[in-house]
ModelCIF file with pLDDT and N, C-alpha, C, O atoms, coordinates in Angstrom:
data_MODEL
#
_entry.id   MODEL 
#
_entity.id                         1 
_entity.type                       polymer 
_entity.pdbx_number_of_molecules   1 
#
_entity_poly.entity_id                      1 
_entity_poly.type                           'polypeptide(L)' 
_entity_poly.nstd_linkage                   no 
_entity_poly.nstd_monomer                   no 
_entity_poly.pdbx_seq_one_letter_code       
;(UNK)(UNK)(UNK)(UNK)(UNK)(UNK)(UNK)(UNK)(UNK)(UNK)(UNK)(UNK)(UNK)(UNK)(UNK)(UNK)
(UNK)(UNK)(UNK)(UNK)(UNK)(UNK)(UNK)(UNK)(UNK)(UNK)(UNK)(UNK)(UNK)(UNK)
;
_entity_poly.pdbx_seq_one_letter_code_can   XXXXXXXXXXXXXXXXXXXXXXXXXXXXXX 
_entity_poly.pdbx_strand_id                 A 
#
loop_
_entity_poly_seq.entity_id 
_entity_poly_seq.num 
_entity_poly_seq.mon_id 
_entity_poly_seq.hetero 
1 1  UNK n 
1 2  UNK n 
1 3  UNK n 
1 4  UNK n 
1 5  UNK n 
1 6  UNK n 
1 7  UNK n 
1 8  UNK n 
1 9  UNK n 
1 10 UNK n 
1 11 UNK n 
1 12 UNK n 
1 13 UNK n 
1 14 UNK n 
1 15 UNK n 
1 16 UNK n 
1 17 UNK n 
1 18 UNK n 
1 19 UNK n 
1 20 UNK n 
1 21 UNK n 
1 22 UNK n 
1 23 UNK n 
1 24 UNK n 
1 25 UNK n 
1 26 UNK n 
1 27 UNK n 
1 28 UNK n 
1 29 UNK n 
1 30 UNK n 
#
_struct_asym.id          A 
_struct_asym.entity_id   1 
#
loop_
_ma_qa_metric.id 
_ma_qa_metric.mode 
_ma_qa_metric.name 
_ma_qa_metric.software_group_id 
_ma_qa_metric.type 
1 global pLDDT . pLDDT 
2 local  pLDDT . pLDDT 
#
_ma_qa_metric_global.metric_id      1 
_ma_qa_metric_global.metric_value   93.03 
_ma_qa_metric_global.model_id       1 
_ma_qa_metric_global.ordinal_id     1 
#
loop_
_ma_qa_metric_local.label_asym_id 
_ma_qa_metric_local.label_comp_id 
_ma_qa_metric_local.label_seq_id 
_ma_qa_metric_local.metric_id 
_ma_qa_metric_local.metric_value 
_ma_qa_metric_local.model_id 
_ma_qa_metric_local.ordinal_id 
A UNK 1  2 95.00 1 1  
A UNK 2  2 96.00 1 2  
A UNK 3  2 96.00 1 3  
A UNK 4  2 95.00 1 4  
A UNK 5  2 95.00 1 5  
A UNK 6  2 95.00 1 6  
A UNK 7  2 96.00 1 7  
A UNK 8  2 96.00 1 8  
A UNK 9  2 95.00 1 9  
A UNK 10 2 94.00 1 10 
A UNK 11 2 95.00 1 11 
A UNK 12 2 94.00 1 12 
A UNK 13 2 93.00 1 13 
A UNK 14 2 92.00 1 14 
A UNK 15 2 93.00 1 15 
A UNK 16 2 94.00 1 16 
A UNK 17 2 94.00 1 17 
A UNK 18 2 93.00 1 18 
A UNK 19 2 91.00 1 19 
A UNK 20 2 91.00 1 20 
A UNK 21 2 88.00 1 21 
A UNK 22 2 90.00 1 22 
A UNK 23 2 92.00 1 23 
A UNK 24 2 91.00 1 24 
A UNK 25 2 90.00 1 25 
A UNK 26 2 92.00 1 26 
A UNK 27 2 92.00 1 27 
A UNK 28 2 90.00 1 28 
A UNK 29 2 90.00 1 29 
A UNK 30 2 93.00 1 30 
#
loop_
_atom_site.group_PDB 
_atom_site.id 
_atom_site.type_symbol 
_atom_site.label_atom_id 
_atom_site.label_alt_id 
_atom_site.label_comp_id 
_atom_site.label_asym_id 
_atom_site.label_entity_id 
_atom_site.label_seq_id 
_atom_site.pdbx_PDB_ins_code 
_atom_site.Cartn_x 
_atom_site.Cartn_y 
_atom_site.Cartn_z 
_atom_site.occupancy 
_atom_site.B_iso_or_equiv 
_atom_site.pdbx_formal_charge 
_atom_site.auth_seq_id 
_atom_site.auth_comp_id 
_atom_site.auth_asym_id 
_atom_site.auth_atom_id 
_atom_site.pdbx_PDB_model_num 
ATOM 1   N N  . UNK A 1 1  ? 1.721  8.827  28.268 1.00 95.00 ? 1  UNK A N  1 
ATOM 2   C CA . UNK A 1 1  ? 1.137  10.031 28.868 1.00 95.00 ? 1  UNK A CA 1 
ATOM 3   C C  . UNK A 1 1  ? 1.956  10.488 30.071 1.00 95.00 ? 1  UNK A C  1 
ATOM 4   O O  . UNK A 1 1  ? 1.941  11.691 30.335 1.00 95.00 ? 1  UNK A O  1 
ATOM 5   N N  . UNK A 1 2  ? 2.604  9.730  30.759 1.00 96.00 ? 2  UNK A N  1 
ATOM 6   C CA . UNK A 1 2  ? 3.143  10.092 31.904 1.00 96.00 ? 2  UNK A CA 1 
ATOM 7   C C  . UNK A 1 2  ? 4.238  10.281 31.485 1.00 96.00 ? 2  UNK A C  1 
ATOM 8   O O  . UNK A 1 2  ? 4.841  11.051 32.232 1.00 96.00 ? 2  UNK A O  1 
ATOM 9   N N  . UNK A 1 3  ? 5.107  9.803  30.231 1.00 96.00 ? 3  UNK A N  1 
ATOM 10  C CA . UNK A 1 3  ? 6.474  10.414 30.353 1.00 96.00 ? 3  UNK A CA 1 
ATOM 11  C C  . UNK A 1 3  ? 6.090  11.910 29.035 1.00 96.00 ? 3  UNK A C  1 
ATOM 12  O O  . UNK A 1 3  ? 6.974  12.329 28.287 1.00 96.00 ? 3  UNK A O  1 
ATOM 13  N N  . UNK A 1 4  ? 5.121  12.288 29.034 1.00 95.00 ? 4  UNK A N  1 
ATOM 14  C CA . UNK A 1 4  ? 4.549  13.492 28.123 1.00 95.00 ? 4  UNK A CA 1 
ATOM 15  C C  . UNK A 1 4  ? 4.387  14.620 29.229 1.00 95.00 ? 4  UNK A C  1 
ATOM 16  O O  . UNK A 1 4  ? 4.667  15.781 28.934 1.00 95.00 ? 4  UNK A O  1 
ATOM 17  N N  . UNK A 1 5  ? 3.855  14.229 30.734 1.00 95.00 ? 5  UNK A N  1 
ATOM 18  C CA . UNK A 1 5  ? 3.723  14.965 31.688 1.00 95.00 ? 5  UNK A CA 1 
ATOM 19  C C  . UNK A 1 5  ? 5.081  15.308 32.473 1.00 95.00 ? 5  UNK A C  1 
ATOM 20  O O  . UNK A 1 5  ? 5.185  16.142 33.372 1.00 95.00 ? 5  UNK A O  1 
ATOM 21  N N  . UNK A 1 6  ? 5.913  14.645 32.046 1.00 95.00 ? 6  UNK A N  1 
ATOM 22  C CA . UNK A 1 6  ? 7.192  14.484 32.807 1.00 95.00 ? 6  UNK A CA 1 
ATOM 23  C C  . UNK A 1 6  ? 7.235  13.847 34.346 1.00 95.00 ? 6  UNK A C  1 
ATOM 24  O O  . UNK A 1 6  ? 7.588  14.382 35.397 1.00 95.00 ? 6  UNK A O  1 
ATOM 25  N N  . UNK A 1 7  ? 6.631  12.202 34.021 1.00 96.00 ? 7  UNK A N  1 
ATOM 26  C CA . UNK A 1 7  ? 6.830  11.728 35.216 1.00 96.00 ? 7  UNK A CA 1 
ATOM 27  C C  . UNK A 1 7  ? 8.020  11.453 35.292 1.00 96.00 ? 7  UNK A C  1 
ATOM 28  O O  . UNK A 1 7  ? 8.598  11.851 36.303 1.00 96.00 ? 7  UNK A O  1 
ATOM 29  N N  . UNK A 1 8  ? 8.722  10.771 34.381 1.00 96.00 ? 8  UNK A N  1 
ATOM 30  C CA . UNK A 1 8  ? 10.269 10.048 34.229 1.00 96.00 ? 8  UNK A CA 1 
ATOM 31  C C  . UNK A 1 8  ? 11.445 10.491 34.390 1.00 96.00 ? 8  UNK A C  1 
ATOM 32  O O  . UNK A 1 8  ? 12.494 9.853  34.483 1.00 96.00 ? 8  UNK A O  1 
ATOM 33  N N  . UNK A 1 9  ? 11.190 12.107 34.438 1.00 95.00 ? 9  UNK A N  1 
ATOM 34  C CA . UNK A 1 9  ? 12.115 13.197 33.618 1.00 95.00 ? 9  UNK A CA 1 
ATOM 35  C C  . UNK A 1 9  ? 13.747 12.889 35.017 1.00 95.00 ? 9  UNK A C  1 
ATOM 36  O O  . UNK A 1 9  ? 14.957 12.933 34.793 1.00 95.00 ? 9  UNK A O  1 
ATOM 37  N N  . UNK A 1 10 ? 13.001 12.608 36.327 1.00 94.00 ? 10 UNK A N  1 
ATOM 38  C CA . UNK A 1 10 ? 13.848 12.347 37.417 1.00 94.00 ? 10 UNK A CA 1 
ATOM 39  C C  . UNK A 1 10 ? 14.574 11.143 37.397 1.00 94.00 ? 10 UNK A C  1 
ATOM 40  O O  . UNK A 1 10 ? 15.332 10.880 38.330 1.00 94.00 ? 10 UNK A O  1 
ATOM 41  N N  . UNK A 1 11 ? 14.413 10.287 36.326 1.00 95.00 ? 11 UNK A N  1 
ATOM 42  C CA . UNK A 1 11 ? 15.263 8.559  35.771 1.00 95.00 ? 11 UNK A CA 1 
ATOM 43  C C  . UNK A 1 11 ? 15.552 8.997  34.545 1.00 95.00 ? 11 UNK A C  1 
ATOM 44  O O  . UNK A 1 11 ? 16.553 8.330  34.284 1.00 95.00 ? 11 UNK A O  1 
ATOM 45  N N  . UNK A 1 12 ? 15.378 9.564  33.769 1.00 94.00 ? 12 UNK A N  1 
ATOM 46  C CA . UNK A 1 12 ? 16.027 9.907  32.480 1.00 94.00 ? 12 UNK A CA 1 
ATOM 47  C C  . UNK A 1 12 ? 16.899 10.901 32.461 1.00 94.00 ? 12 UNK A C  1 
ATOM 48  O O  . UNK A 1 12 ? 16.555 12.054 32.720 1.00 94.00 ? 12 UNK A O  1 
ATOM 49  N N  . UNK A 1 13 ? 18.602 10.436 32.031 1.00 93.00 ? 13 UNK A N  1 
ATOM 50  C CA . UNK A 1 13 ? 19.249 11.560 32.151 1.00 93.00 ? 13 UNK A CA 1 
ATOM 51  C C  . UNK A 1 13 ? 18.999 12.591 30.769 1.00 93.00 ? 13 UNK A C  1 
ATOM 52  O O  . UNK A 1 13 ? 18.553 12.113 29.726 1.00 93.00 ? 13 UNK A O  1 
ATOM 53  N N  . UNK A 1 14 ? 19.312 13.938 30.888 1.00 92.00 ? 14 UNK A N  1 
ATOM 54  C CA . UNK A 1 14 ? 19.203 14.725 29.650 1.00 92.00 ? 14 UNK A CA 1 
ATOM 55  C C  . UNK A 1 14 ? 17.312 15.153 29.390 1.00 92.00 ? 14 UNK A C  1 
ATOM 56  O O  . UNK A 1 14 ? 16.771 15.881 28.558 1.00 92.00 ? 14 UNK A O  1 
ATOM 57  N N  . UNK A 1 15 ? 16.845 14.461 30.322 1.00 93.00 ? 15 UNK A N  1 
ATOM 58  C CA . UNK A 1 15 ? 15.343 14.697 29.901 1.00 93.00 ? 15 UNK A CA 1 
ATOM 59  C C  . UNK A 1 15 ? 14.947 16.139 30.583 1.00 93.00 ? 15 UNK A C  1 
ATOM 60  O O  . UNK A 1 15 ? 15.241 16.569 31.698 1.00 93.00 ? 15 UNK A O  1 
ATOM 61  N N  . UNK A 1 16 ? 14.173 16.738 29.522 1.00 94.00 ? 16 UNK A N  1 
ATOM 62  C CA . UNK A 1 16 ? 13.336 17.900 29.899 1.00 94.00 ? 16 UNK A CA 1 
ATOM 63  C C  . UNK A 1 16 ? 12.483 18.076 31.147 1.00 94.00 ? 16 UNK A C  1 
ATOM 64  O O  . UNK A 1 16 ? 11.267 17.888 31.195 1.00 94.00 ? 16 UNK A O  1 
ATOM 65  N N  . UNK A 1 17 ? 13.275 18.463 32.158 1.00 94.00 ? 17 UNK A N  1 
ATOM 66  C CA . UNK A 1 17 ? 12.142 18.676 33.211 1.00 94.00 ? 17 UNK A CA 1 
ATOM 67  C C  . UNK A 1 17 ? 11.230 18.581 33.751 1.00 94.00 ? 17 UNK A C  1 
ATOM 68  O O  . UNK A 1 17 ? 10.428 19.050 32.943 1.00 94.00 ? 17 UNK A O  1 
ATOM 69  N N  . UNK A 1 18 ? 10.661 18.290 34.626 1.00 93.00 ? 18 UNK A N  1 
ATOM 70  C CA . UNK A 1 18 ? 8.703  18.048 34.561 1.00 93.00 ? 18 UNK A CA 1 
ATOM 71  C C  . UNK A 1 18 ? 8.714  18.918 34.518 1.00 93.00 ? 18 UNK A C  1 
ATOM 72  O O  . UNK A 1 18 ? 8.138  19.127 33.451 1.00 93.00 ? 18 UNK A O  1 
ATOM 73  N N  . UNK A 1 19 ? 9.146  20.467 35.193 1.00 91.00 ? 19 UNK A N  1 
ATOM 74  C CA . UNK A 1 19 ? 8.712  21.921 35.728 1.00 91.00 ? 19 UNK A CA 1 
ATOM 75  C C  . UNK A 1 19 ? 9.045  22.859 34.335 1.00 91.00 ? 19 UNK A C  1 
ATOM 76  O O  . UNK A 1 19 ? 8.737  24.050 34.305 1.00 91.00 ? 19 UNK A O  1 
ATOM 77  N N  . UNK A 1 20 ? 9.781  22.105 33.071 1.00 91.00 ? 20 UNK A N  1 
ATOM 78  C CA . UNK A 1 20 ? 9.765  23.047 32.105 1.00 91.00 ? 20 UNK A CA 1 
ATOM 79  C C  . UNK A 1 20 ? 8.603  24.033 31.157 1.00 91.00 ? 20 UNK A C  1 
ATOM 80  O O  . UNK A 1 20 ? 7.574  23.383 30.969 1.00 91.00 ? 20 UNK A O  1 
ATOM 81  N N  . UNK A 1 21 ? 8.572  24.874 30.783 1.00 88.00 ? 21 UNK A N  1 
ATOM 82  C CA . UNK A 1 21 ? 7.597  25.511 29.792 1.00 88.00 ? 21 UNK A CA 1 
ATOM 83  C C  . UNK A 1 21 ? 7.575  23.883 28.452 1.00 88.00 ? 21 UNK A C  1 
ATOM 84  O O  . UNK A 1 21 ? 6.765  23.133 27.906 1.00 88.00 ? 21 UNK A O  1 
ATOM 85  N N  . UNK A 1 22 ? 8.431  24.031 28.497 1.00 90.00 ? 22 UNK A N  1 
ATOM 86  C CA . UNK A 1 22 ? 8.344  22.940 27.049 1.00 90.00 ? 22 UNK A CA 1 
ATOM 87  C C  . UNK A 1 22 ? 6.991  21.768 27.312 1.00 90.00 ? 22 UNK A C  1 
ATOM 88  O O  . UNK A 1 22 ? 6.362  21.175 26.435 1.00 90.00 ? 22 UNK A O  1 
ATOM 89  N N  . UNK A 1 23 ? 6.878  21.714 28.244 1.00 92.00 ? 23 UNK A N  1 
ATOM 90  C CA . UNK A 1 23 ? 5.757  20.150 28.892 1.00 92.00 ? 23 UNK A CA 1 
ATOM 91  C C  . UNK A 1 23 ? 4.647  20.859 28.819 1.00 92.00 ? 23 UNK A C  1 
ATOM 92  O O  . UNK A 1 23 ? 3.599  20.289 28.515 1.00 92.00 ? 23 UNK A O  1 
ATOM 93  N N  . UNK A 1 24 ? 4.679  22.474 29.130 1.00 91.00 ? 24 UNK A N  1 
ATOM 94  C CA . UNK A 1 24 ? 3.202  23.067 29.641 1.00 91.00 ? 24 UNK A CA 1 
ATOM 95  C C  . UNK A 1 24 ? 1.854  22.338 28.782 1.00 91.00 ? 24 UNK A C  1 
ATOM 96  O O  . UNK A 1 24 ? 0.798  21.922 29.260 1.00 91.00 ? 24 UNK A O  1 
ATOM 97  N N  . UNK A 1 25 ? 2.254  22.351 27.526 1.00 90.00 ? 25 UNK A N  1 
ATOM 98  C CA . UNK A 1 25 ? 1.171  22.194 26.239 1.00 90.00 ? 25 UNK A CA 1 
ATOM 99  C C  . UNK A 1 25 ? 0.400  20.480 26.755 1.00 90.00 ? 25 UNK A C  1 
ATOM 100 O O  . UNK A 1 25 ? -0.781 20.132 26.753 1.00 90.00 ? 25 UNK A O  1 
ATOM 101 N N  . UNK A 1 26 ? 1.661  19.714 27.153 1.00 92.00 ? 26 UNK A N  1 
ATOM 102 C CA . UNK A 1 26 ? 1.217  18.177 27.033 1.00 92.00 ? 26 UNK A CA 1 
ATOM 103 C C  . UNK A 1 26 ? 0.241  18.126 28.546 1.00 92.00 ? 26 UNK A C  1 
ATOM 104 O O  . UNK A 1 26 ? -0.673 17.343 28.802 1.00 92.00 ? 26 UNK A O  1 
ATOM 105 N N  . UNK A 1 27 ? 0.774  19.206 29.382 1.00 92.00 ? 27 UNK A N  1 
ATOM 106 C CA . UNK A 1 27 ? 0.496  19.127 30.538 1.00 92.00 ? 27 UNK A CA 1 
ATOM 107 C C  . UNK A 1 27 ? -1.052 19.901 30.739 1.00 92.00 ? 27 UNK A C  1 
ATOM 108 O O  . UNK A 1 27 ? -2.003 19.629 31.473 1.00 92.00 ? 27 UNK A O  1 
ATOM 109 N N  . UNK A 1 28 ? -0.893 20.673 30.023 1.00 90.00 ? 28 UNK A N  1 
ATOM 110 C CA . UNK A 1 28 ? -2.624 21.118 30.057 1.00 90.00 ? 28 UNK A CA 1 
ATOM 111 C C  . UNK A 1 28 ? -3.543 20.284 29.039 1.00 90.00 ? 28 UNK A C  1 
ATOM 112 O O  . UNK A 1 28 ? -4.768 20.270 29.155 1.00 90.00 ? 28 UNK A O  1 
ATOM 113 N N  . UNK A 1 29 ? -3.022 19.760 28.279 1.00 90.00 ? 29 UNK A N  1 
ATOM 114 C CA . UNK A 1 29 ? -4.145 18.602 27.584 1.00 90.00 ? 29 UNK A CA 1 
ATOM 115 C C  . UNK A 1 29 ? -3.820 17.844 28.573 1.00 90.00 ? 29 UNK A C  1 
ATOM 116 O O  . UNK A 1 29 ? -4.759 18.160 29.303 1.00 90.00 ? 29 UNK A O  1 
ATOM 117 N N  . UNK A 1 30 ? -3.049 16.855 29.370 1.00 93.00 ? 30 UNK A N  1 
ATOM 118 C CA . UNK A 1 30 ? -3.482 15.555 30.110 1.00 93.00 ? 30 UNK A CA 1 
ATOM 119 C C  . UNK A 1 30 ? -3.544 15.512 31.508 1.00 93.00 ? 30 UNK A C  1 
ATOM 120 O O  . UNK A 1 30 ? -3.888 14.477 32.078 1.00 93.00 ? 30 UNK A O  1 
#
């Protein structure tokens, strides 16, 4: 759940943003 919210996204290189549109969906369900 937390790397769905983009907790990680700042230790994972290449990872999608926390602040992207792409997360919005995971981010308003959790």
């Amino acid at each position: 759940s937390l790397d769905r919210v983009g907790a990680f996204a700042s230790i994972i290189p290449g990872s999608v943003p926390a602040t992207s549109e792409e997360r919005r969906r995971d981010q308003a369900e959790l």
